[in-house]
N, C-alpha and C. Protein backbone atom coordinates (compact mmCIF):
# COMPACT_ATOMS: atom_id res chain seq x y z
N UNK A 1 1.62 10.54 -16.71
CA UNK A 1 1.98 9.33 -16.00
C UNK A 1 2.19 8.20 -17.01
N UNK A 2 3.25 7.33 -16.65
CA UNK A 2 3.37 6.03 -17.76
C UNK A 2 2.42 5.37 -17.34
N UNK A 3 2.20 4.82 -18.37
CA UNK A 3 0.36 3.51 -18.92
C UNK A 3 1.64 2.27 -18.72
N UNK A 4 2.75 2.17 -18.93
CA UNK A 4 3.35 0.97 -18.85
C UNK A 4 3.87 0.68 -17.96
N UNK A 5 3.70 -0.55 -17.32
CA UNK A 5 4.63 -0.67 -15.70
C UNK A 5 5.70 -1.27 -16.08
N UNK A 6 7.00 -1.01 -15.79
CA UNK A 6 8.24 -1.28 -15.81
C UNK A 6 8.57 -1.21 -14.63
N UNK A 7 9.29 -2.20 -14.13
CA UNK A 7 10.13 -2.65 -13.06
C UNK A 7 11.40 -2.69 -13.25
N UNK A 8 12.10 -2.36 -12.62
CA UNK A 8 13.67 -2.89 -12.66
C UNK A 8 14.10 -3.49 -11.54
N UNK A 9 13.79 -3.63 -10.43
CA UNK A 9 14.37 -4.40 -9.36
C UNK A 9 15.24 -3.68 -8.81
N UNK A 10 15.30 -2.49 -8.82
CA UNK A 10 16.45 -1.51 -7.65
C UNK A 10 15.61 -0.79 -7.06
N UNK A 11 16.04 -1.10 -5.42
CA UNK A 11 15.39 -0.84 -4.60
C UNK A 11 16.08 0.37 -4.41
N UNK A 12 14.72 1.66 -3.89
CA UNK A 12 15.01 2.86 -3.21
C UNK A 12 14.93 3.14 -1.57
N UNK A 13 15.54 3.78 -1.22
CA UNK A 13 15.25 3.77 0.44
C UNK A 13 15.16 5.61 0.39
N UNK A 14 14.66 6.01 1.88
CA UNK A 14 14.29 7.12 2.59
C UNK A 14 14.60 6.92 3.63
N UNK A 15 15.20 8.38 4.44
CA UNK A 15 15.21 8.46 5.78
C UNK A 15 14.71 8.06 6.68
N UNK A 16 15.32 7.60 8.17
CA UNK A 16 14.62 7.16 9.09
C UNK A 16 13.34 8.71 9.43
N UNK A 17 14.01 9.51 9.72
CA UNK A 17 13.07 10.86 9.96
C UNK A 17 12.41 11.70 8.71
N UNK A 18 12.59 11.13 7.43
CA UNK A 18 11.25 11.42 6.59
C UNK A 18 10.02 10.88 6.78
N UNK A 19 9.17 11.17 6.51
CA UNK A 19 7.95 10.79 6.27
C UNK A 19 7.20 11.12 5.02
N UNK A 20 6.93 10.38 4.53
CA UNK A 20 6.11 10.20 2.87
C UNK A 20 4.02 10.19 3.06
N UNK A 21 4.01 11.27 2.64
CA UNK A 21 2.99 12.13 2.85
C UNK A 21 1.98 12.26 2.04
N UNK A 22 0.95 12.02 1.42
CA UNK A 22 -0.08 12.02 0.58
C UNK A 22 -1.73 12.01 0.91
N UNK A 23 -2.72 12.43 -0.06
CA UNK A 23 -3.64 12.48 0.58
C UNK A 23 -4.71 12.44 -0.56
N UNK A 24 -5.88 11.71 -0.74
CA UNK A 24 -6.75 11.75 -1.88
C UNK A 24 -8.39 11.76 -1.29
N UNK A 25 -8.74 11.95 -2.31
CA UNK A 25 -10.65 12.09 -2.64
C UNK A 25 -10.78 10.99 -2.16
N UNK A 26 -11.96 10.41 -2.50
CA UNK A 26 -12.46 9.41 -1.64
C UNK A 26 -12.54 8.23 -2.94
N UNK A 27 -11.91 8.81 -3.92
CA UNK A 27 -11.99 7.57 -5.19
C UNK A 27 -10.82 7.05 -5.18
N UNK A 28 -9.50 8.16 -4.52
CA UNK A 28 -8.46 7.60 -4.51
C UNK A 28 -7.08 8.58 -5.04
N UNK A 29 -7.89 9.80 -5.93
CA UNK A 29 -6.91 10.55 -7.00
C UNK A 29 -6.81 11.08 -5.90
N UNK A 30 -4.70 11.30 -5.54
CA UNK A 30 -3.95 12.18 -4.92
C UNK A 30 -4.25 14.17 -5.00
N UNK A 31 -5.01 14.59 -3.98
CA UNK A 31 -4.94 15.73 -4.05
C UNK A 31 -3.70 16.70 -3.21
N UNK A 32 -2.85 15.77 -2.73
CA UNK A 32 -1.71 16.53 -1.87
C UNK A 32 -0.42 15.44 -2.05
N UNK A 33 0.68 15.92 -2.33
CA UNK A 33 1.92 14.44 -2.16
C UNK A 33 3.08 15.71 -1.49
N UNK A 34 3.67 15.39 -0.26
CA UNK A 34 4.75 16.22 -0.02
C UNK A 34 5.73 15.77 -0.95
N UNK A 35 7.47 16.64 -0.55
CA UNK A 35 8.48 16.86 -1.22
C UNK A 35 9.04 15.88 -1.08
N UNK A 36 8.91 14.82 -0.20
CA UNK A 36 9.89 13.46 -0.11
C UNK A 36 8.74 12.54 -1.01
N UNK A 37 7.76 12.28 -0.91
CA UNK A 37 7.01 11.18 -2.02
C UNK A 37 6.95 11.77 -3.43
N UNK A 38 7.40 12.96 -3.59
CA UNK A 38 7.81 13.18 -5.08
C UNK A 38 9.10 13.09 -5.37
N UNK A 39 10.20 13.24 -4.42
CA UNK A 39 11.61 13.01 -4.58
C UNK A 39 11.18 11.55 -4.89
N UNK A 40 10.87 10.52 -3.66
CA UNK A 40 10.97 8.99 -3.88
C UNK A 40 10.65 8.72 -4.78
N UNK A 41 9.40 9.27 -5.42
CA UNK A 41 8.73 8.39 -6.39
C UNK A 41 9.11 8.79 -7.75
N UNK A 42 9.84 9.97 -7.86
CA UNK A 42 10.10 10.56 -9.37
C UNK A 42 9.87 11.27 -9.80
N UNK A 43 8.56 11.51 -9.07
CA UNK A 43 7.63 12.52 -10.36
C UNK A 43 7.38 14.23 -9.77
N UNK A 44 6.93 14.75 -10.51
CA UNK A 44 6.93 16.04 -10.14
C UNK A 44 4.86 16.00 -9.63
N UNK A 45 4.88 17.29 -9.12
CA UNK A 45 3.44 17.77 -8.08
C UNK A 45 2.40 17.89 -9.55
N UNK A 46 2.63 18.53 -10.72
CA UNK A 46 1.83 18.51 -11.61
C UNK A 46 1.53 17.14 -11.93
N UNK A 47 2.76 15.83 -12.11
CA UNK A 47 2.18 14.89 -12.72
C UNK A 47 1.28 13.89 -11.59
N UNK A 48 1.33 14.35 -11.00
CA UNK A 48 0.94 13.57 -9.36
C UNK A 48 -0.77 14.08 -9.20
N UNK A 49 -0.98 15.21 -8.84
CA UNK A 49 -2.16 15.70 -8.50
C UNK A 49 -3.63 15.14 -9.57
N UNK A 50 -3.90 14.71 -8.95
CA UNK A 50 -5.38 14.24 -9.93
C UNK A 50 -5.57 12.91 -10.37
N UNK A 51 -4.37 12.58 -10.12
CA UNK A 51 -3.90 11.27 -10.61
C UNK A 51 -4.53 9.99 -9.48
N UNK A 52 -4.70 9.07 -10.08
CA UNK A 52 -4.91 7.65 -9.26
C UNK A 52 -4.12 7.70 -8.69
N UNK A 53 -3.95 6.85 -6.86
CA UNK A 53 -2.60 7.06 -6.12
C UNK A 53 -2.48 5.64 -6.47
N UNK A 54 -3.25 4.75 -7.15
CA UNK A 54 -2.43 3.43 -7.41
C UNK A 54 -1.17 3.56 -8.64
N UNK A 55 -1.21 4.98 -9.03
CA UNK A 55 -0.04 5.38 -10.37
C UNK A 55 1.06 4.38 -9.86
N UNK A 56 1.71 4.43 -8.27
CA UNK A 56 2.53 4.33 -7.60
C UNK A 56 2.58 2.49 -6.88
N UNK A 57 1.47 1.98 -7.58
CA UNK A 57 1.30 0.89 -7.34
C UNK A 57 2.41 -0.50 -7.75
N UNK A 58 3.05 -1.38 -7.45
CA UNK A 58 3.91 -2.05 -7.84
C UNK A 58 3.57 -3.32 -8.13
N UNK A 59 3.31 -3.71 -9.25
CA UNK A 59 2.88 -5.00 -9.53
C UNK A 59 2.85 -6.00 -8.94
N UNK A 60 3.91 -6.46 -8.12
CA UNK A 60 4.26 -7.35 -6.99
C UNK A 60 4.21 -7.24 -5.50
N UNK A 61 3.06 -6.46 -6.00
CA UNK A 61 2.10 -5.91 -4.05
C UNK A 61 1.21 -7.31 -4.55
N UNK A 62 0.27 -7.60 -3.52
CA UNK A 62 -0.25 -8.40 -3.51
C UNK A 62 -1.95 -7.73 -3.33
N UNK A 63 -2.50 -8.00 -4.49
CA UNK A 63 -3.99 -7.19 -4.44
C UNK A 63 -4.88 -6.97 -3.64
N UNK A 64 -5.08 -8.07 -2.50
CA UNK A 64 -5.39 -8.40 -1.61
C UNK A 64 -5.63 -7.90 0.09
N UNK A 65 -3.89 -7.22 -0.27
CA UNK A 65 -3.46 -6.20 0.49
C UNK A 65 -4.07 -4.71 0.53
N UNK A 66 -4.17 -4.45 -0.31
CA UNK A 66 -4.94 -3.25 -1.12
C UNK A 66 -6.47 -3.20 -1.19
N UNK A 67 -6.92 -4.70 -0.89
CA UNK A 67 -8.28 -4.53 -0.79
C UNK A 67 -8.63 -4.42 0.59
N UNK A 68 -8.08 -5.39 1.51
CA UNK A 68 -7.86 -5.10 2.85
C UNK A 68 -7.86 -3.95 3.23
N UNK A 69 -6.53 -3.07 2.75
CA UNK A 69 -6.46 -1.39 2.91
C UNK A 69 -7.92 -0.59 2.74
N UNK A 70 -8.31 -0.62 1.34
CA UNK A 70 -9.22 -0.21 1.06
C UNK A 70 -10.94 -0.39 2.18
N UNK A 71 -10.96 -1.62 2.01
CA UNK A 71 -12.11 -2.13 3.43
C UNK A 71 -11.95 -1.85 4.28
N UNK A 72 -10.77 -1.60 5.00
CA UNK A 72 -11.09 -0.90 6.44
C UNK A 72 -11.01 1.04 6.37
N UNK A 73 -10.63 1.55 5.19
CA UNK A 73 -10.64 2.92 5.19
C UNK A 73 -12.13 3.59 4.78
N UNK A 74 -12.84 2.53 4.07
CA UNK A 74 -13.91 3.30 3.49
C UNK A 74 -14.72 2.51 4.47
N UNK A 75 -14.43 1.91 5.60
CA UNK A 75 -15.31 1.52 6.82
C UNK A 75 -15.39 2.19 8.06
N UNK A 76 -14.23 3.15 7.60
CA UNK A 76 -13.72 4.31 8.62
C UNK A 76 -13.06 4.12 9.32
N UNK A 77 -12.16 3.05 9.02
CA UNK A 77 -11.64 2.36 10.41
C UNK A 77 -9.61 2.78 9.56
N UNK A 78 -8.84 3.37 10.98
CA UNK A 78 -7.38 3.27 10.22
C UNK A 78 -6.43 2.32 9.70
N UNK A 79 -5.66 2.08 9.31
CA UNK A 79 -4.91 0.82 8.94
C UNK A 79 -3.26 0.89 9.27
N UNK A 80 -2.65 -0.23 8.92
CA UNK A 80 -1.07 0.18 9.21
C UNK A 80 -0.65 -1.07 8.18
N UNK A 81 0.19 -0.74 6.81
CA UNK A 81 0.14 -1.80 6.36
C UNK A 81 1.45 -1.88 5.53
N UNK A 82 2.33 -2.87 5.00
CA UNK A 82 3.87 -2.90 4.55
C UNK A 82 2.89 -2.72 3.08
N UNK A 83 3.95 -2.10 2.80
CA UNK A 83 3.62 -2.24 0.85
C UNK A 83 4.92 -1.52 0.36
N UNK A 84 4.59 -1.94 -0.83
CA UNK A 84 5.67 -1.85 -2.08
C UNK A 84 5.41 -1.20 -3.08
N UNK A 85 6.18 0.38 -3.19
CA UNK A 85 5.72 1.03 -4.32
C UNK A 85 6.57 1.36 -5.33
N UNK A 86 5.74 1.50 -6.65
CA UNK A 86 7.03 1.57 -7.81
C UNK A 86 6.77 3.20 -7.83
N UNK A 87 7.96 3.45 -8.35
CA UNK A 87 8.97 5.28 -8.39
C UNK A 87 8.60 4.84 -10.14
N UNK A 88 8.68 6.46 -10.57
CA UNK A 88 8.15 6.63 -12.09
C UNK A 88 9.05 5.68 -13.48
N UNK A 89 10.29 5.47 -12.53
CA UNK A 89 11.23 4.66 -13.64
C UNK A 89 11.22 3.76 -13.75
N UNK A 90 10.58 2.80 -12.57
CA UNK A 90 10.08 1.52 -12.10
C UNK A 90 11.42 0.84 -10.84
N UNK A 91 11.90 1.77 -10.40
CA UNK A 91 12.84 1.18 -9.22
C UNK A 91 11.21 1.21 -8.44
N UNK A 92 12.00 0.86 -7.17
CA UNK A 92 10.80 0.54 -6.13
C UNK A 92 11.46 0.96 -4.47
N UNK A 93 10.06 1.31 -3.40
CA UNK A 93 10.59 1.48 -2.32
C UNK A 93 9.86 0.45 -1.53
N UNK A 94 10.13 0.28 -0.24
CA UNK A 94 9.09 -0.19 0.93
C UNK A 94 8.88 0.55 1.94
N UNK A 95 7.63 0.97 2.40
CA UNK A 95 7.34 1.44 3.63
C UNK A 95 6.62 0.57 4.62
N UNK A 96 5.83 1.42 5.74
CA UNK A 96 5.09 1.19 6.15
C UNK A 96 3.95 2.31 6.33
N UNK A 97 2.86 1.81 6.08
CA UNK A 97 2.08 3.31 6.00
C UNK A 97 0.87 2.96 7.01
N UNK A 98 0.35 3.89 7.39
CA UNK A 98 -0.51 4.26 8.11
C UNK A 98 -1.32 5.12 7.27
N UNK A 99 -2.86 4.65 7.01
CA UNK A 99 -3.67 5.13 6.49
C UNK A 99 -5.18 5.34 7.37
N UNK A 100 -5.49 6.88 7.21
CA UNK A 100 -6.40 7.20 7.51
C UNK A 100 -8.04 7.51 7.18
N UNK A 101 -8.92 7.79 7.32
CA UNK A 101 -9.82 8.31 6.77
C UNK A 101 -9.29 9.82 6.72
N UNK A 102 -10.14 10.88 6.47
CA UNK A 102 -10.01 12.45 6.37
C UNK A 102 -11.42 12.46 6.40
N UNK A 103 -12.00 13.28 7.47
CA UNK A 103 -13.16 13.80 8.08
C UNK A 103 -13.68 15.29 8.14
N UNK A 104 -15.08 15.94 7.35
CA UNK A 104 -15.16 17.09 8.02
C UNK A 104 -15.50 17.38 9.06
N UNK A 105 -16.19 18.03 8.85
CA UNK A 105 -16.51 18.87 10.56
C UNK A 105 -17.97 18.14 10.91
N UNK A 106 -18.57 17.29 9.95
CA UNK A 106 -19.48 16.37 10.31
C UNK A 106 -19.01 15.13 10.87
N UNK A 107 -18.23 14.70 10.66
CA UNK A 107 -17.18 13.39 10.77
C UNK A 107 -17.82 12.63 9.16
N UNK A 108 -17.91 13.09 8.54
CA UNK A 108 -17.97 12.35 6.74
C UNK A 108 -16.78 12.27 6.49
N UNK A 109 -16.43 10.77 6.01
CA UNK A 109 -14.98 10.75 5.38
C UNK A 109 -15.60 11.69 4.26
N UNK A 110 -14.15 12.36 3.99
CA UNK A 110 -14.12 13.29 2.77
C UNK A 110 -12.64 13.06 2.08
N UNK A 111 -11.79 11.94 2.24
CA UNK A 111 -11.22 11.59 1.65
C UNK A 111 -10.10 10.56 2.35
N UNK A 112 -8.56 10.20 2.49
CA UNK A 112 -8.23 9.55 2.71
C UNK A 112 -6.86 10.09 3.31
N UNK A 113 -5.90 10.11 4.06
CA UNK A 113 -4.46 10.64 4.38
C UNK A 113 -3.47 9.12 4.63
N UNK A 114 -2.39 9.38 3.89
CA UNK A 114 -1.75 8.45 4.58
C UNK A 114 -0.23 8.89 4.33
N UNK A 115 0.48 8.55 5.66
CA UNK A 115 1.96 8.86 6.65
C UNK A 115 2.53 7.73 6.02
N UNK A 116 3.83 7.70 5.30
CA UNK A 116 4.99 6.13 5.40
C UNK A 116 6.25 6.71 5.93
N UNK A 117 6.21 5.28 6.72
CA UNK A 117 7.92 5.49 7.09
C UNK A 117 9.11 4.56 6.51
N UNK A 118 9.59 4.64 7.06
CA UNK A 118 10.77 3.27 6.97
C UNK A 118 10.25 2.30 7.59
N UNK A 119 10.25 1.09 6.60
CA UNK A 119 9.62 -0.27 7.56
C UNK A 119 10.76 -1.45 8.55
N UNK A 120 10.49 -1.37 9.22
CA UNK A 120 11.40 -2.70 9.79
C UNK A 120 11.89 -3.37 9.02
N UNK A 121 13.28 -3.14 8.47
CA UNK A 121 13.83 -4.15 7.70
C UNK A 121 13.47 -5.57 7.85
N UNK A 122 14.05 -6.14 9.44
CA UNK A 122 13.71 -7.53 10.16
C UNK A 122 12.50 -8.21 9.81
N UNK A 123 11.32 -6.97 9.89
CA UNK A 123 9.62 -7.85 9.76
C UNK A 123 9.93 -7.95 8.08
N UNK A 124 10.29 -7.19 7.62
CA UNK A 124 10.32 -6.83 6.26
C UNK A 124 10.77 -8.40 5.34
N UNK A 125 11.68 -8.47 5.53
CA UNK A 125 12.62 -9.47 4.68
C UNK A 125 11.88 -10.79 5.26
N UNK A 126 11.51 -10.95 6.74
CA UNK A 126 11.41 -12.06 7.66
C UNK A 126 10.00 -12.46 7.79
N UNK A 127 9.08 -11.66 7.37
CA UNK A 127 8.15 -11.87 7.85
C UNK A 127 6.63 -10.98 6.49
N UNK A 128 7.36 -10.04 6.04
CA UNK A 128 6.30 -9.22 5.19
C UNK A 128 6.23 -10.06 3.30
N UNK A 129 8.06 -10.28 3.00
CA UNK A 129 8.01 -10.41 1.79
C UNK A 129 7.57 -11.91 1.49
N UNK A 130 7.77 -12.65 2.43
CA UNK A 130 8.01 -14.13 1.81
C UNK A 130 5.89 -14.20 1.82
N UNK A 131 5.62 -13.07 3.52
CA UNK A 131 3.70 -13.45 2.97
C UNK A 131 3.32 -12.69 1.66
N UNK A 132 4.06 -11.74 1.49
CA UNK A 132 3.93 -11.29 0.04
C UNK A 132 3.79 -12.10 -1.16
N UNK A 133 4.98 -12.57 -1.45
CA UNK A 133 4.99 -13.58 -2.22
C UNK A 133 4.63 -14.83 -2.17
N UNK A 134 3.71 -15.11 -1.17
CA UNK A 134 2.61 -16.18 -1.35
C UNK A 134 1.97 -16.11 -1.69
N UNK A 135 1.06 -14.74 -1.24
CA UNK A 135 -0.53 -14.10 -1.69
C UNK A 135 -0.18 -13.48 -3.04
N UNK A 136 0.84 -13.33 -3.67
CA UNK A 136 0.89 -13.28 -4.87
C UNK A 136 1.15 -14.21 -5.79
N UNK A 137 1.52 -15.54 -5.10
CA UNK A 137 1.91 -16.92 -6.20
C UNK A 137 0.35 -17.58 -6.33
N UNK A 138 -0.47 -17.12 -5.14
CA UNK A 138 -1.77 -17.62 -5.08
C UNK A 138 -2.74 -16.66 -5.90
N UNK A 139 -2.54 -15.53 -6.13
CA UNK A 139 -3.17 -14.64 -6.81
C UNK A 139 -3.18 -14.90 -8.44
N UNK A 140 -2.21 -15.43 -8.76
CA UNK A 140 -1.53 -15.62 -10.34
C UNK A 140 -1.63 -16.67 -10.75
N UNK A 141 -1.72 -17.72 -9.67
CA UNK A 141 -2.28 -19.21 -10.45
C UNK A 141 -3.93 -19.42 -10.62
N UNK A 142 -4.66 -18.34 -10.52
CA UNK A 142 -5.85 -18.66 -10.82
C UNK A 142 -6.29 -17.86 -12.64
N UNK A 143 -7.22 -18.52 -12.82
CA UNK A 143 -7.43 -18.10 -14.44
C UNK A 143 -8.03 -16.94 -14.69
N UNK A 144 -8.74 -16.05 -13.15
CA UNK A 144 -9.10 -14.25 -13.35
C UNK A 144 -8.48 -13.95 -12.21
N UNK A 145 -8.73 -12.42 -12.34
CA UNK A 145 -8.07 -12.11 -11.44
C UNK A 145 -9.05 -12.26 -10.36
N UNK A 146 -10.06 -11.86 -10.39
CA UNK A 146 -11.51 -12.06 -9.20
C UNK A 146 -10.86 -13.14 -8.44
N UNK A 147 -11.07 -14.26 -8.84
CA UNK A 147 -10.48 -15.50 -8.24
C UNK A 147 -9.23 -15.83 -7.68
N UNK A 148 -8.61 -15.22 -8.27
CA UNK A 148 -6.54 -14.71 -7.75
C UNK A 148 -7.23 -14.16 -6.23
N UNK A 149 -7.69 -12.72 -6.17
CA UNK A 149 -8.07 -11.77 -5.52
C UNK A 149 -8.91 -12.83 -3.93
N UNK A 150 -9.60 -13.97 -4.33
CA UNK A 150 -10.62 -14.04 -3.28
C UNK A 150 -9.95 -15.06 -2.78
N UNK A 151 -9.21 -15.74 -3.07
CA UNK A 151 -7.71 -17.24 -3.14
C UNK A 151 -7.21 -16.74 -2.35
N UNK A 152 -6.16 -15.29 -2.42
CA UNK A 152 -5.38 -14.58 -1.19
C UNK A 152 -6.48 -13.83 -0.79
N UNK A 153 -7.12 -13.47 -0.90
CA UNK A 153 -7.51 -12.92 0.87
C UNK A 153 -8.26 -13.99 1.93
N UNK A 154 -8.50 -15.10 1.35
CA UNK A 154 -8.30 -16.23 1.84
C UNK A 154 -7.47 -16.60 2.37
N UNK A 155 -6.19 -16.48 1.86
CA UNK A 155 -5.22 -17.01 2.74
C UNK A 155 -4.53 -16.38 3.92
N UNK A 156 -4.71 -14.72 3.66
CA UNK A 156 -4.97 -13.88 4.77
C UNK A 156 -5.57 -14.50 6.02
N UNK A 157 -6.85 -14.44 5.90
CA UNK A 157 -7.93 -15.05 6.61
C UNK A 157 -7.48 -15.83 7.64
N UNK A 158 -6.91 -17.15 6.70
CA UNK A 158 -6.72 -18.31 7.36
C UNK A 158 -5.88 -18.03 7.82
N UNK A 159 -4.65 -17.46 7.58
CA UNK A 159 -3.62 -16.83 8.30
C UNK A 159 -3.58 -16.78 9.83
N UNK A 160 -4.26 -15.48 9.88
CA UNK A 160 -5.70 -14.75 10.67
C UNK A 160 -5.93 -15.69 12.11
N UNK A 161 -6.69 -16.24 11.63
CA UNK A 161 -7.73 -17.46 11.95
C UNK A 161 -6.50 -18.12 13.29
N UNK A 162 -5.48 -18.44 12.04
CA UNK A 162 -4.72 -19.81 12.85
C UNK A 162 -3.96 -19.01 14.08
N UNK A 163 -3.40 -17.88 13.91
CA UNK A 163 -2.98 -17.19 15.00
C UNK A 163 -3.71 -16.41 16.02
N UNK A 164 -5.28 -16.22 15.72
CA UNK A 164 -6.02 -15.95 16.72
C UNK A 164 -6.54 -14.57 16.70
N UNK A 165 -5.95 -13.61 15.73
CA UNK A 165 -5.96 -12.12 16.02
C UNK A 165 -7.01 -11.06 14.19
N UNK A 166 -7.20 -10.83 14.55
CA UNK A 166 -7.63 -9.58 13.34
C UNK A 166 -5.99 -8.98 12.52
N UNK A 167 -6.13 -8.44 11.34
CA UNK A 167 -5.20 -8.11 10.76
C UNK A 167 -4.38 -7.27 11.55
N UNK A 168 -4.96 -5.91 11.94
CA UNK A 168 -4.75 -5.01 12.74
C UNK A 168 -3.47 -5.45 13.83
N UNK A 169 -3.87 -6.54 14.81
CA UNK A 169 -3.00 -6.78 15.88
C UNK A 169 -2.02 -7.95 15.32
N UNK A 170 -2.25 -8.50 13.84
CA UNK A 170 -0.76 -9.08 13.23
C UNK A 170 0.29 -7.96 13.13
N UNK A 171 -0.27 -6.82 12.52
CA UNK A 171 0.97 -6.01 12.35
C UNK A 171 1.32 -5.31 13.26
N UNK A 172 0.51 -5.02 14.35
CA UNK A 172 1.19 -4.07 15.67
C UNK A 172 2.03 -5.42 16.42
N UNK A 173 2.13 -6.61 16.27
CA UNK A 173 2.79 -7.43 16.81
C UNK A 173 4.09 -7.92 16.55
N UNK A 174 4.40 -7.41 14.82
CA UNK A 174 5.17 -7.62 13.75
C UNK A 174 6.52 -6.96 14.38
């Protein structure tokens, strides 16, 4: 996997009827990626498996987002969330994913699954990127990242707050 993040700013798209498929341990390293999230993303099943699934992470996600994700999966609770991932060359896609816990036969998370589709262009452009790029202009003007990090999910919050609802029913409303 590249140690260097490179971006280029060309966006990738996927089928309305694909679905982008992956699934990890409970630390996060991908133990399953179907044939369309290795087409999208570049890489082949050897360089994928074992790997951090933030490999696929895009600098200009907003951290915040990701911690959100993270807090409600290892709370057991599912999520549904827009994000932005970089492909091995550094083009980039957008989905929408739906993330799960993965349960045994005790109900113990035993790791994590998550489904992307095609996201609503409309919420996308209108409504996902511009909060994107807030919680990331607010993330970057602070002098750590800790403080970037607690600034936007703050502004989440307040977000939140002013419209009345939990994260959850912003985006089923989206």
């Amino acid at each position: 996997m590249a140690k260097d993040v490179i971006v280029t700013g060309v966006e990738r798209f996927f089928e309305e009827d694909e679905i982008i498929v992956s699934k990890t341990d409970l630390k996060g390293r991908i133990t399953y990626c179907n044939d369309v999230f290795l087409r999208i993303a570049g890489y082949t099943e050897k360089e994928c498996l074992g790997q951090p699934h933030s490999v696929i992470r895009h600098p200009e996600m907003p951290r915040c987002i990701f911690d959100l994700l993270w807090e409600h999966i290892q709370d057991g609770r599912e999520i549904f969330a827009y994000v932005m991932n970089r492909c091995k060359n550094g083009d980039h896609y957008w989905v929408q994913a739906h993330v799960t816990p993965s349960r045994d036969r005790s109900s113990t998370i035993v790791g994590y699954h998550s489904n992307r589709r095609v996201p609503d262009r409309h919420v996308l452009e209108n409504t996902i990127m511009p909060l994107y790029a807030e919680l990331l202009a607010e993330e970057r003007q602070h002098g750590n990242r800790k403080s970037g990090l607690q600034a936007s999910k703050q502004r989440v919050d307040d977000m939140l707050a002013e419209r009345g609802m939990p994260y959850d029913e912003f985006i089923a409303c989206l």
